[in-house]
C-alpha atoms as a PDB file:
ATOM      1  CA  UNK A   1      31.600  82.218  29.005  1.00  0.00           C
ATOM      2  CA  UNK A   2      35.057  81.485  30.753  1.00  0.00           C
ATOM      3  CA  UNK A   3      37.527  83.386  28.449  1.00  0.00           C
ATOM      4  CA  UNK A   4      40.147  80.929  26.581  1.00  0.00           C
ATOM      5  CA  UNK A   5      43.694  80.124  28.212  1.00  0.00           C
ATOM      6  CA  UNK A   6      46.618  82.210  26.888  1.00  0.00           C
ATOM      7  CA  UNK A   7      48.869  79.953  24.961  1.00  0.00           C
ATOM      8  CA  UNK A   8      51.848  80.106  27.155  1.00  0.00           C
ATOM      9  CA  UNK A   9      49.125  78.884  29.624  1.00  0.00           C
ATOM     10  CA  UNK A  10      48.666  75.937  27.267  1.00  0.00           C
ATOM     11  CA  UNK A  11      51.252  75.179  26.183  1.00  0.00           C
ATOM     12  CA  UNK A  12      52.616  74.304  30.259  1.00  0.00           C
ATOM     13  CA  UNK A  13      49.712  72.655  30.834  1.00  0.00           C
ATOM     14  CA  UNK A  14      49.629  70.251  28.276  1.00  0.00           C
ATOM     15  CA  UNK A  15      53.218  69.079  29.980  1.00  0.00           C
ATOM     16  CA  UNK A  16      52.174  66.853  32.926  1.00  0.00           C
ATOM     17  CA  UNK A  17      54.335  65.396  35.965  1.00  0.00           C
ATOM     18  CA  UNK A  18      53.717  62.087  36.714  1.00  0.00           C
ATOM     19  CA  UNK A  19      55.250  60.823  40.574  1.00  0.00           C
ATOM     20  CA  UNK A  20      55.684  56.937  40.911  1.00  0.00           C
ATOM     21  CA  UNK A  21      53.754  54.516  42.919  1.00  0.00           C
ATOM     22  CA  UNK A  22      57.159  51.838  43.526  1.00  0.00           C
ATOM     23  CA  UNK A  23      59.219  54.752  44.934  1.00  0.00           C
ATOM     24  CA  UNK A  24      56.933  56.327  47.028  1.00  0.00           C
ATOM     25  CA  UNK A  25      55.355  53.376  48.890  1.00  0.00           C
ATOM     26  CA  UNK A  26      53.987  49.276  48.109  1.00  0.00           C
ATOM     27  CA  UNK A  27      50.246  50.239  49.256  1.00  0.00           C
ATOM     28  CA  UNK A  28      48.791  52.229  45.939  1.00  0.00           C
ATOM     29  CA  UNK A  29      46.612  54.580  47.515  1.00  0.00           C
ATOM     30  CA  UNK A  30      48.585  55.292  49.859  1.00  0.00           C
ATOM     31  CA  UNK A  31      51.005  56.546  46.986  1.00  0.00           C
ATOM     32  CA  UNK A  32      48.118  58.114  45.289  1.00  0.00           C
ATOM     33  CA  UNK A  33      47.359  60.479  48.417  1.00  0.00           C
ATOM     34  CA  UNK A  34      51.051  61.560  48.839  1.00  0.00           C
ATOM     35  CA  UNK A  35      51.564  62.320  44.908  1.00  0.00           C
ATOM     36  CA  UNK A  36      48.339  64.161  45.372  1.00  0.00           C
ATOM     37  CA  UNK A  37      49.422  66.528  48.028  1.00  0.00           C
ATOM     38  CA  UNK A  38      52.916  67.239  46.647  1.00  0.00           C
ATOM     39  CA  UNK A  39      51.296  68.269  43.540  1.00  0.00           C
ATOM     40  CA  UNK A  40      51.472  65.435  40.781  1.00  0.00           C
ATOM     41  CA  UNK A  41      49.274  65.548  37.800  1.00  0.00           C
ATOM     42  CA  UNK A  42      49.746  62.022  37.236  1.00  0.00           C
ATOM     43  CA  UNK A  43      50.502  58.638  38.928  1.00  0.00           C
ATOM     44  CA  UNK A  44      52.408  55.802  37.301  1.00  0.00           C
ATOM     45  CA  UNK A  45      50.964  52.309  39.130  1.00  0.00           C
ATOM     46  CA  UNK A  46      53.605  49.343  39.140  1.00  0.00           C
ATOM     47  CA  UNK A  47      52.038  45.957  38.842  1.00  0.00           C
ATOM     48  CA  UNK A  48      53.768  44.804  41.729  1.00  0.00           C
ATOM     49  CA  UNK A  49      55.659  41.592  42.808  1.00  0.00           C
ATOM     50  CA  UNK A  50      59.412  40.945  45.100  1.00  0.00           C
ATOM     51  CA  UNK A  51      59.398  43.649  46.936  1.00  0.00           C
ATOM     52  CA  UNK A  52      56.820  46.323  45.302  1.00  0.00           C
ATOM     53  CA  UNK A  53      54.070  45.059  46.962  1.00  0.00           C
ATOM     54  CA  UNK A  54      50.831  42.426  45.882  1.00  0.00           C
ATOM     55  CA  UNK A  55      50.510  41.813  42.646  1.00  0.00           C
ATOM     56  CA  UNK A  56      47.975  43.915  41.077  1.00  0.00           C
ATOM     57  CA  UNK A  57      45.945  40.956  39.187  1.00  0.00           C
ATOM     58  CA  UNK A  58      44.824  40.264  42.735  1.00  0.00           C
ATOM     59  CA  UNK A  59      41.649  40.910  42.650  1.00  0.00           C
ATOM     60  CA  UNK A  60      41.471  43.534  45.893  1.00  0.00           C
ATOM     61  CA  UNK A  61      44.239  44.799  44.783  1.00  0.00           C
ATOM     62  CA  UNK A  62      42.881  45.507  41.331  1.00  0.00           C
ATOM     63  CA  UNK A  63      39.728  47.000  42.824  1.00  0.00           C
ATOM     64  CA  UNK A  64      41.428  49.494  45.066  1.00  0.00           C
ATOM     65  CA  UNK A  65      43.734  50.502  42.212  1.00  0.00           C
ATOM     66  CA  UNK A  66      40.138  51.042  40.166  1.00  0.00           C
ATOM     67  CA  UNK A  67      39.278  53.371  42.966  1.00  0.00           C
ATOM     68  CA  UNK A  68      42.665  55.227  42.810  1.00  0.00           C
ATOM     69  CA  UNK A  69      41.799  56.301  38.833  1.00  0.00           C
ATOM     70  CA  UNK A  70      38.977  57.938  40.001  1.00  0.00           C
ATOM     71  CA  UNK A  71      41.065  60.033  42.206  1.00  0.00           C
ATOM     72  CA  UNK A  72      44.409  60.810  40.090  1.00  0.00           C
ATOM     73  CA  UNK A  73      45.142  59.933  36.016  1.00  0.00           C
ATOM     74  CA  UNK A  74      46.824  57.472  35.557  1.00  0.00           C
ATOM     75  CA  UNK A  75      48.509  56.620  32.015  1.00  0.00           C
ATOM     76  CA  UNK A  76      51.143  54.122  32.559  1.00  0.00           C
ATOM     77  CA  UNK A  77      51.390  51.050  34.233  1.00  0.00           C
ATOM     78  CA  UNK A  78      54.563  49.768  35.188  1.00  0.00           C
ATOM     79  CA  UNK A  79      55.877  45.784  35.089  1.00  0.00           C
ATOM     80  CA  UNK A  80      58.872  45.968  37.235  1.00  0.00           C
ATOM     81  CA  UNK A  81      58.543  42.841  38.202  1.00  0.00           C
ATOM     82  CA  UNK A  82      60.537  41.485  35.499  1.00  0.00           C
ATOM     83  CA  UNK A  83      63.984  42.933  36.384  1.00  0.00           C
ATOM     84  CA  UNK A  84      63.909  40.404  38.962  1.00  0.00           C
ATOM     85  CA  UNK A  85      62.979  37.217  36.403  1.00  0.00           C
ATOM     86  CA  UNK A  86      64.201  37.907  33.386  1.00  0.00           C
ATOM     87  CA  UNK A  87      62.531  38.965  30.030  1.00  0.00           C
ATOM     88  CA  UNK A  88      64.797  36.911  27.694  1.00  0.00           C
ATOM     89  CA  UNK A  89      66.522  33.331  27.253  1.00  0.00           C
ATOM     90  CA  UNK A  90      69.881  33.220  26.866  1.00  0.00           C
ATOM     91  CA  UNK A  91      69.862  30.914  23.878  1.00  0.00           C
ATOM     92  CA  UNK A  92      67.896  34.311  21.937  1.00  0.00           C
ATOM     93  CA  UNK A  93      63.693  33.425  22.418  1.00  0.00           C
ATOM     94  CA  UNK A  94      61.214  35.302  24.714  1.00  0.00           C
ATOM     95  CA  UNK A  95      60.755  33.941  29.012  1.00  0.00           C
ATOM     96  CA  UNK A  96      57.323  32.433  28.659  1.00  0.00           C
ATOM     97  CA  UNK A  97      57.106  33.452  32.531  1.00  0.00           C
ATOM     98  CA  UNK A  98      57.636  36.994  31.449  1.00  0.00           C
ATOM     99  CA  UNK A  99      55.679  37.296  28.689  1.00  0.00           C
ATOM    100  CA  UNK A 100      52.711  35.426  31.099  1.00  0.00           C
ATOM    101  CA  UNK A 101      53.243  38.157  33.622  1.00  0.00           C
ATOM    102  CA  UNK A 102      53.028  40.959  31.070  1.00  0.00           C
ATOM    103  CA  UNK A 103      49.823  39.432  29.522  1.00  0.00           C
ATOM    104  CA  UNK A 104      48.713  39.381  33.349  1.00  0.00           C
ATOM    105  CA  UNK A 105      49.793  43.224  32.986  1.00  0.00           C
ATOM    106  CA  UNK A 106      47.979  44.005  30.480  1.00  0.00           C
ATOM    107  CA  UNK A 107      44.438  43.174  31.098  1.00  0.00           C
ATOM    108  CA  UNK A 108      45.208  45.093  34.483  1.00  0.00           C
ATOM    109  CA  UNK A 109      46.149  47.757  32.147  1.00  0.00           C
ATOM    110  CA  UNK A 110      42.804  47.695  30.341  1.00  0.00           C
ATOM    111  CA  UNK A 111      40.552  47.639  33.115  1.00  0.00           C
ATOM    112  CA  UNK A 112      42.199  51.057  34.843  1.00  0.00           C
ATOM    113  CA  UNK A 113      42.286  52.421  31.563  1.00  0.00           C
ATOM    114  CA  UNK A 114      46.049  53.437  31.177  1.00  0.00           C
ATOM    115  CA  UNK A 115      47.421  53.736  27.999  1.00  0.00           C
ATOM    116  CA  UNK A 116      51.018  52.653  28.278  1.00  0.00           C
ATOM    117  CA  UNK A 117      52.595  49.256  29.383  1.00  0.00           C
ATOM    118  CA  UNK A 118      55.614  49.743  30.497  1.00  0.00           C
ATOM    119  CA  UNK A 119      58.317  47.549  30.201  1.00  0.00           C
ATOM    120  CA  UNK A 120      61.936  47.851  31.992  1.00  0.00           C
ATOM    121  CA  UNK A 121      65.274  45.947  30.795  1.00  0.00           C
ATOM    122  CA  UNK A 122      67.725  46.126  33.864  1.00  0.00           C
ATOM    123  CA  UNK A 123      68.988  43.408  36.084  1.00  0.00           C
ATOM    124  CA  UNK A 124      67.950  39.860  35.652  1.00  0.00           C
ATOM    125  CA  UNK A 125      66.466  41.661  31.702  1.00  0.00           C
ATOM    126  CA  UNK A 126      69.192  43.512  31.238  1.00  0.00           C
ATOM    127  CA  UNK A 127      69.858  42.840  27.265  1.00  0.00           C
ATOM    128  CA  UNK A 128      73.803  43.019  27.800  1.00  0.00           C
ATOM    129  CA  UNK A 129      74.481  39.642  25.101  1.00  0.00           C
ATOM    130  CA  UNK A 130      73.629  39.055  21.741  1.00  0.00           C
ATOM    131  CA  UNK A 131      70.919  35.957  22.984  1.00  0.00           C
ATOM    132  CA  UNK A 132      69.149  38.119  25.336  1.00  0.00           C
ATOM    133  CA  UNK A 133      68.983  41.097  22.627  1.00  0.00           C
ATOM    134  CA  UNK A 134      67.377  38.031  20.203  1.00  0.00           C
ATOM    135  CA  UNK A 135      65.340  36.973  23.287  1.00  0.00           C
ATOM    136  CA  UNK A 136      64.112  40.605  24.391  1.00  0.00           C
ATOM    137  CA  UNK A 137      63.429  41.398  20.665  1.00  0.00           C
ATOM    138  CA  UNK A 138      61.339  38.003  20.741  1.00  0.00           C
ATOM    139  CA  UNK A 139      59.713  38.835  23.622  1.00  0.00           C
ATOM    140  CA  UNK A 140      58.490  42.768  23.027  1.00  0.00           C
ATOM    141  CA  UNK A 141      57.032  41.468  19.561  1.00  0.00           C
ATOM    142  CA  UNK A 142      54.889  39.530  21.145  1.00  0.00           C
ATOM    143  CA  UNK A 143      53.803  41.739  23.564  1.00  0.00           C
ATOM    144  CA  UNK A 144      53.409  44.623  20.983  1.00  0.00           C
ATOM    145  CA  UNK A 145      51.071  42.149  19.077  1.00  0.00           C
ATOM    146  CA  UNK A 146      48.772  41.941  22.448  1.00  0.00           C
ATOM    147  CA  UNK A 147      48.752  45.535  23.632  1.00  0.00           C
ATOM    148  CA  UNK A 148      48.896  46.725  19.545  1.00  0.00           C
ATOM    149  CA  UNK A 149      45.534  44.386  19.626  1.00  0.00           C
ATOM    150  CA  UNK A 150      44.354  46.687  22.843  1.00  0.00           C
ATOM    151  CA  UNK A 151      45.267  50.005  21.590  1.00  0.00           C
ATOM    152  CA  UNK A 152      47.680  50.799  23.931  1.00  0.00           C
ATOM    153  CA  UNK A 153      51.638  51.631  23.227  1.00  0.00           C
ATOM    154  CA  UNK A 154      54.565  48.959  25.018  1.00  0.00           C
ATOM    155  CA  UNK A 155      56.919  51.267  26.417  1.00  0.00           C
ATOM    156  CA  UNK A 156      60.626  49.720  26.323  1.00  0.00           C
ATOM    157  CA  UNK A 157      63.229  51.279  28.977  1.00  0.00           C
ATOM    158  CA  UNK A 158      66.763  50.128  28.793  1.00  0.00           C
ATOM    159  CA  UNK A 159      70.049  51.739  29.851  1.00  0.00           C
ATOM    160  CA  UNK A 160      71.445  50.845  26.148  1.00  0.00           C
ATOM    161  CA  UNK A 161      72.473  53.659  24.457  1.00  0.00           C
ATOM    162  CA  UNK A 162      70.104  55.202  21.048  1.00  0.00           C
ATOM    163  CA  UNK A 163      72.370  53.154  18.604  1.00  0.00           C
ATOM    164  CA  UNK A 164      71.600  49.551  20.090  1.00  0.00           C
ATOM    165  CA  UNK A 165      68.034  50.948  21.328  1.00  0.00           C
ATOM    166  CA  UNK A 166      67.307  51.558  17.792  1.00  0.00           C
ATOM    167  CA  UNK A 167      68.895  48.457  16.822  1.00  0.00           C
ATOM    168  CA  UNK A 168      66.351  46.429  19.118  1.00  0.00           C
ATOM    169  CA  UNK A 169      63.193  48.095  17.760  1.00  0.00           C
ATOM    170  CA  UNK A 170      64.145  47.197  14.543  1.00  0.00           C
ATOM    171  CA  UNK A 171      64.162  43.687  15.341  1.00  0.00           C
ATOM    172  CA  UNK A 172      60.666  43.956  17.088  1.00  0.00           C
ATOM    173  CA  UNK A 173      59.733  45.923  13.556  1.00  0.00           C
ATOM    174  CA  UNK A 174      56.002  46.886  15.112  1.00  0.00           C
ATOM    175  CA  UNK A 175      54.688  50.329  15.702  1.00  0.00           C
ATOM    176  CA  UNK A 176      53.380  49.940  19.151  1.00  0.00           C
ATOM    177  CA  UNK A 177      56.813  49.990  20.876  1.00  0.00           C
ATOM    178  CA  UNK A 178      57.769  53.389  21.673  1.00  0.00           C
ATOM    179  CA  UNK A 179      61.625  53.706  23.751  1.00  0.00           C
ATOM    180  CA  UNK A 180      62.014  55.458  26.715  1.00  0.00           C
ATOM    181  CA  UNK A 181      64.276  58.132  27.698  1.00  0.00           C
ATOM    182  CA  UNK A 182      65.211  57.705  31.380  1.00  0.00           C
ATOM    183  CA  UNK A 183      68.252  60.963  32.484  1.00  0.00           C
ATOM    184  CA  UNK A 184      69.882  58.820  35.145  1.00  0.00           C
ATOM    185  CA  UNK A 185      69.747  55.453  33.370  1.00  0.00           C
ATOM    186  CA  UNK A 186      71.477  56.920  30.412  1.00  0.00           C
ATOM    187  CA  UNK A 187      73.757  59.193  32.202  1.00  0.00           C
ATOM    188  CA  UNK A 188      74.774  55.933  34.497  1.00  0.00           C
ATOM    189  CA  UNK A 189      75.394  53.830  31.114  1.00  0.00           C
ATOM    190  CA  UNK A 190      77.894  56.546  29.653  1.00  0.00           C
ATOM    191  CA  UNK A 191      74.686  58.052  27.665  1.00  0.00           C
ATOM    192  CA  UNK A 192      73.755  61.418  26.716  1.00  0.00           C
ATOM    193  CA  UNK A 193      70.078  61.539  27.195  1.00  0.00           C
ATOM    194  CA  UNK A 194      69.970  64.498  24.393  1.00  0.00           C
ATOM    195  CA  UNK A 195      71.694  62.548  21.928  1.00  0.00           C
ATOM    196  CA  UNK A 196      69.253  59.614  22.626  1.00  0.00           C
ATOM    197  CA  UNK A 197      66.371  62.564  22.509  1.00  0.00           C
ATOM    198  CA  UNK A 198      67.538  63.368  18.953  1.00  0.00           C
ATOM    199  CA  UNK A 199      68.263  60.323  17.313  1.00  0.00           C
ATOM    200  CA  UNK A 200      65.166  58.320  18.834  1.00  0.00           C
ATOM    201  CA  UNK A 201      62.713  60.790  17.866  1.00  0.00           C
ATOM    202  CA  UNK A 202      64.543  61.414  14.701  1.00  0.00           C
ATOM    203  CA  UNK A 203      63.633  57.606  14.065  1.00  0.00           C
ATOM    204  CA  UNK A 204      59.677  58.212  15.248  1.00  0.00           C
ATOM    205  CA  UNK A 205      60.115  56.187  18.401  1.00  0.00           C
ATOM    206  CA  UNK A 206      60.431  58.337  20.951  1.00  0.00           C
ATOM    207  CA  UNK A 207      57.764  57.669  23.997  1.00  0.00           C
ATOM    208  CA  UNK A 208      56.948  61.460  24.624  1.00  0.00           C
ATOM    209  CA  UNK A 209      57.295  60.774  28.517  1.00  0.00           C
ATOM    210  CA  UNK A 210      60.270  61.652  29.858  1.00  0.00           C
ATOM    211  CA  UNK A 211      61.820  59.903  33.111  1.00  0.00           C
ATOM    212  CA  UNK A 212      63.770  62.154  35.274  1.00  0.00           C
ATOM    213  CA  UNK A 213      66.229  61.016  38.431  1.00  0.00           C
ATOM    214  CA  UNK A 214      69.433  62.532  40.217  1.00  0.00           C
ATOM    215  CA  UNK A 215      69.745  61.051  42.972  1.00  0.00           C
ATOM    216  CA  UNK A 216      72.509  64.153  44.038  1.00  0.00           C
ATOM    217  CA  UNK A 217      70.887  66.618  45.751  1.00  0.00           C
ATOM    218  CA  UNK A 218      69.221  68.569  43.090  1.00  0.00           C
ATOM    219  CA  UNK A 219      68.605  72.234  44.319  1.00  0.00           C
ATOM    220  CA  UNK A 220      70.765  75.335  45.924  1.00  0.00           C
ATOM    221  CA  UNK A 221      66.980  76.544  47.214  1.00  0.00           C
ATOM    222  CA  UNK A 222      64.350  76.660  44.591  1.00  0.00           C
ATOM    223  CA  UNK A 223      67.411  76.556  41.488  1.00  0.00           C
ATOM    224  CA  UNK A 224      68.429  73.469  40.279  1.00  0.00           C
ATOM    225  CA  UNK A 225      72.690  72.715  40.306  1.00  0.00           C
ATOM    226  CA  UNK A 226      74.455  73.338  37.675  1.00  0.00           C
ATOM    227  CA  UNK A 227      75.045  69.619  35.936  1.00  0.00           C
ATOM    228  CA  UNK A 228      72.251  67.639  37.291  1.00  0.00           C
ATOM    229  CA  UNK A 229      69.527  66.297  35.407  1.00  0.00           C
ATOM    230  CA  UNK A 230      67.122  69.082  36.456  1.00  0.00           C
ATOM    231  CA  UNK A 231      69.300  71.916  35.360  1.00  0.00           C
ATOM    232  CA  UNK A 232      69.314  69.933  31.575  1.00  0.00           C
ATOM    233  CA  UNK A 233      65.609  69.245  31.836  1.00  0.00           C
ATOM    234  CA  UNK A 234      64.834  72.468  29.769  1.00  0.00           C
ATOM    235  CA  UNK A 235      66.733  71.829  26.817  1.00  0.00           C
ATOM    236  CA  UNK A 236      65.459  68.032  27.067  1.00  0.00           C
ATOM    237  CA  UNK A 237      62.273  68.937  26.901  1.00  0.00           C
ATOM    238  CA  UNK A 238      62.284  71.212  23.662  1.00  0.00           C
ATOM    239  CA  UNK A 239      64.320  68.396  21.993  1.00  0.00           C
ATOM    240  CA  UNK A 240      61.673  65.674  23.097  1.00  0.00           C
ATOM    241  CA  UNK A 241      58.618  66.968  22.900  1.00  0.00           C
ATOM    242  CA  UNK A 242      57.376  65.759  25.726  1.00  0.00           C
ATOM    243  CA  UNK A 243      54.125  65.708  26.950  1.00  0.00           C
ATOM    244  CA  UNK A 244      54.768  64.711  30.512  1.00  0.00           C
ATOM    245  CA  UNK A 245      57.893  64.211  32.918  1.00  0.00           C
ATOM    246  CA  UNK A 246      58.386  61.165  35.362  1.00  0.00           C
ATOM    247  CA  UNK A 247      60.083  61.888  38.862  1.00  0.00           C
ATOM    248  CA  UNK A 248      61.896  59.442  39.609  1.00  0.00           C
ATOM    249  CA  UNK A 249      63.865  59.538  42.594  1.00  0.00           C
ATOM    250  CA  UNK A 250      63.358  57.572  45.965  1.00  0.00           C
ATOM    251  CA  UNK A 251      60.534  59.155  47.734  1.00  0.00           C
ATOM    252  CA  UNK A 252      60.074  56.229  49.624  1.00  0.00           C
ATOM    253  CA  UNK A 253      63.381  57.197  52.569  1.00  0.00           C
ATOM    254  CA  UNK A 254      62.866  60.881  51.415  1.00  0.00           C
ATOM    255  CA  UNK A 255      58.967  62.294  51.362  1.00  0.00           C
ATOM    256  CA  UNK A 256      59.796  65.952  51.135  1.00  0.00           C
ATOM    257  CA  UNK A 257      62.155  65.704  47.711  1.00  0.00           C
ATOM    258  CA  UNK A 258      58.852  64.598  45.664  1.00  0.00           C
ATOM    259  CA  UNK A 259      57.195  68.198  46.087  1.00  0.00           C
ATOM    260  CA  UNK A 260      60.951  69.578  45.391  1.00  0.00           C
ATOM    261  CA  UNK A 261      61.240  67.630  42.434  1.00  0.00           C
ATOM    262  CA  UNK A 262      57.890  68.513  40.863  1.00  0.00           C
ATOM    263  CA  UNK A 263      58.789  72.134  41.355  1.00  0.00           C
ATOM    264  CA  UNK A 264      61.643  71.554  39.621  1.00  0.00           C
ATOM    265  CA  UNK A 265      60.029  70.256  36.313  1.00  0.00           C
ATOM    266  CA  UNK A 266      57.594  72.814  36.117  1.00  0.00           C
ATOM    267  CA  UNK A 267      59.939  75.607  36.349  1.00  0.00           C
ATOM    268  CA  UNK A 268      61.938  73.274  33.681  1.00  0.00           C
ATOM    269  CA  UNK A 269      58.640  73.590  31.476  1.00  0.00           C
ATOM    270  CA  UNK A 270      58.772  76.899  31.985  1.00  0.00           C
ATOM    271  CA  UNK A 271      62.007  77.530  31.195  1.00  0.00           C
ATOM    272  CA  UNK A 272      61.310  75.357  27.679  1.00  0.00           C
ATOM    273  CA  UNK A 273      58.627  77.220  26.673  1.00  0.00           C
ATOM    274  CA  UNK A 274      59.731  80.753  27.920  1.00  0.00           C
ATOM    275  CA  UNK A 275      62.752  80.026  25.132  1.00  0.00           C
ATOM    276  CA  UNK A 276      60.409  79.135  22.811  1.00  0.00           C
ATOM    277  CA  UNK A 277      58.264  82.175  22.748  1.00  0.00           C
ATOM    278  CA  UNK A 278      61.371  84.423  22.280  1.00  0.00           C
END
C-alpha cells in the first residue's frame, strides 16, 4: 500500500501551471509537446482565428485537439478571437457575431472536456464606454446562460480595475461568471493585482486561476527580481487561493523562458505554502 503524501506535498500539488497554446505556437500539438517538455501540468487551448491559427470548430482541427487531451489536461479554452471583433455594440447590446463565435466555443469546449470558457475584453472588446460596458454585460449573460446550461464557468478577463470589474458582474447578475486576475494586465492598467485578489474574492468571484506575465526579464539565475510579477507571485497566491497559475509570456520568439517561468511559479508555490506552515 503506497504510503499517503505529506501535506506540504499536497498542498503544492494541488497548485497546477498551466503554459498557453496562442503564445507558444498556432499548430496545438505542437504546443502541447513543448509545454510537455518544459514541465507544464496543464495546457490552455485558444479557439483560434486572425492570426492564432484555424479555427478549432474545424472539424480536423477539433479532432487533433481531442487527441491532445489525451496527452496533457486541459481545463480552459480560450476565445481570443474576439479582441479582434468586438464583444459589444456601442449603442449598449451584445455582437451577435461574438456571441455566435462563443456558442461555436463552447460546444468545442464540451467535446474536449474543459471546464472553463474563457473570455478576454481588450482591443476591439475592450469595455472602455458606458455602451460597451451595457453591451459586454449583455453579452456575458447570455453566454453564462449557455455554458451555466453546460456546467462549465465563463471566465471574464479585462484590464478594468476590481471596482468596475465588480461593477460588470453585477450587471450580468449570474453565478457562472467568475473574473480573472491577469499580473501584467492589471499592473499595465494602473492596477494592483492584490487589491483586485482581495476585493474579487471578497465578493465570491474570483476564478481561482491566476494569469501570470512580465515581460522584463524575470530572473537574476534561478531568483526572481525584486518587483516583477514573479517575485509578488507568493503573496498572490495565499491571497487568491489559487489552484493553478497561467504563464503567460511570449514563448512563441523565446522557447527557453517557458521552462524558466514554470520554475518560477513552483518555487512561488513553495514559497506560499512554506509561509503558511510557519
Amino acid at each position: 500500500m503506497t504510503a499517503p503524501l505529506p501535506d506540504r506535498v499536497r498542498l503544492l500539488s494541488a497548485v497546477a501551471v498551466a503554459a498557453p497554446q496562442w503564445r507558444i505556437s498556432t499548430d496545438r500539438r505542437a504546443a502541447a509537446r513543448v509545454a510537455l517538455a518544459e514541465g507544464a501540468d496543464q495546457l490552455h487551448l485558444d479557439f483560434g482565428g486572425a492570426h492564432r491559427g484555424p479555427l478549432l470548430s474545424d472539424p480536423s482541427e477539433l479532432r487533433e485537439a481531442e487527441g491532445v487531451v489525451r496527452d496533457i489536461p486541459v481545463p480552459v479554452l480560450a476565445v481570443n478571437h474576439v479582441n479582434d471583433i468586438g464583444l459589444a455594440e456601442e449603442h449598449g447590446t451584445a455582437n451577435p457575431v461574438a456571441v455566435t463565435l462563443l456558442e461555436r466555443a463552447l460546444e468545442c469546449a464540451l467535446r474536449l472536456g474543459t471546464r472553463v470558457l474563457h473570455v478576454p475584453g481588450f482591443r476591439r472588446s475592450l469595455p472602455s464606454t458606458e455602451g460597451l460596458r451595457a453591451g459586454t454585460a449583455d453579452a456575458l449573460r447570455v453566454l453564462c446562460e449557455r455554458v451555466a446550461a453546460a456546467d462549465l464557468t465563463l471566465a471574464y478577463e479585462s484590464p478594468l480595475g476590481p471596482a468596475d470589474s465588480l461593477a460588470l458582474a453585477r450587471r450580468v447578475n449570474h453565478p457562472a461568471l467568475r473574473l480573472v486576475l491577469d499580473t501584467g494586465n492589471l499592473l499595465d492598467a494602473g492596477e494592483d493585482p492584490r487589491r483586485f485578489a482581495d476585493l474579487v474574492g471578497a465578493a465570491g468571484l474570483l476564478l481561482p486561476d491566476l494569469h501570470v506575465k512580465d515581460p522584463a526579464h524575470a530572473t537574476d539565475g534561478c531568483t526572481p527580481v525584486p518587483g516583477t510579477a514573479f517575485d509578488a507571485l507568493p503573496g498572490l497566491l495565499r491571497h487568491s487561493g489559487a489552484r493553478s497559475v497561467l504563464v503567460e509570456n511570449d514563448y512563441a520568439h523565446s522557447p527557453t523562458r517557458l521552462r524558466t517561468d514554470i520554475a518560477l511559479c513552483r518555487s512561488a508555490i513553495g514559497l506560499s505554502h512554506a509561509k503558511d506552515e510557519r
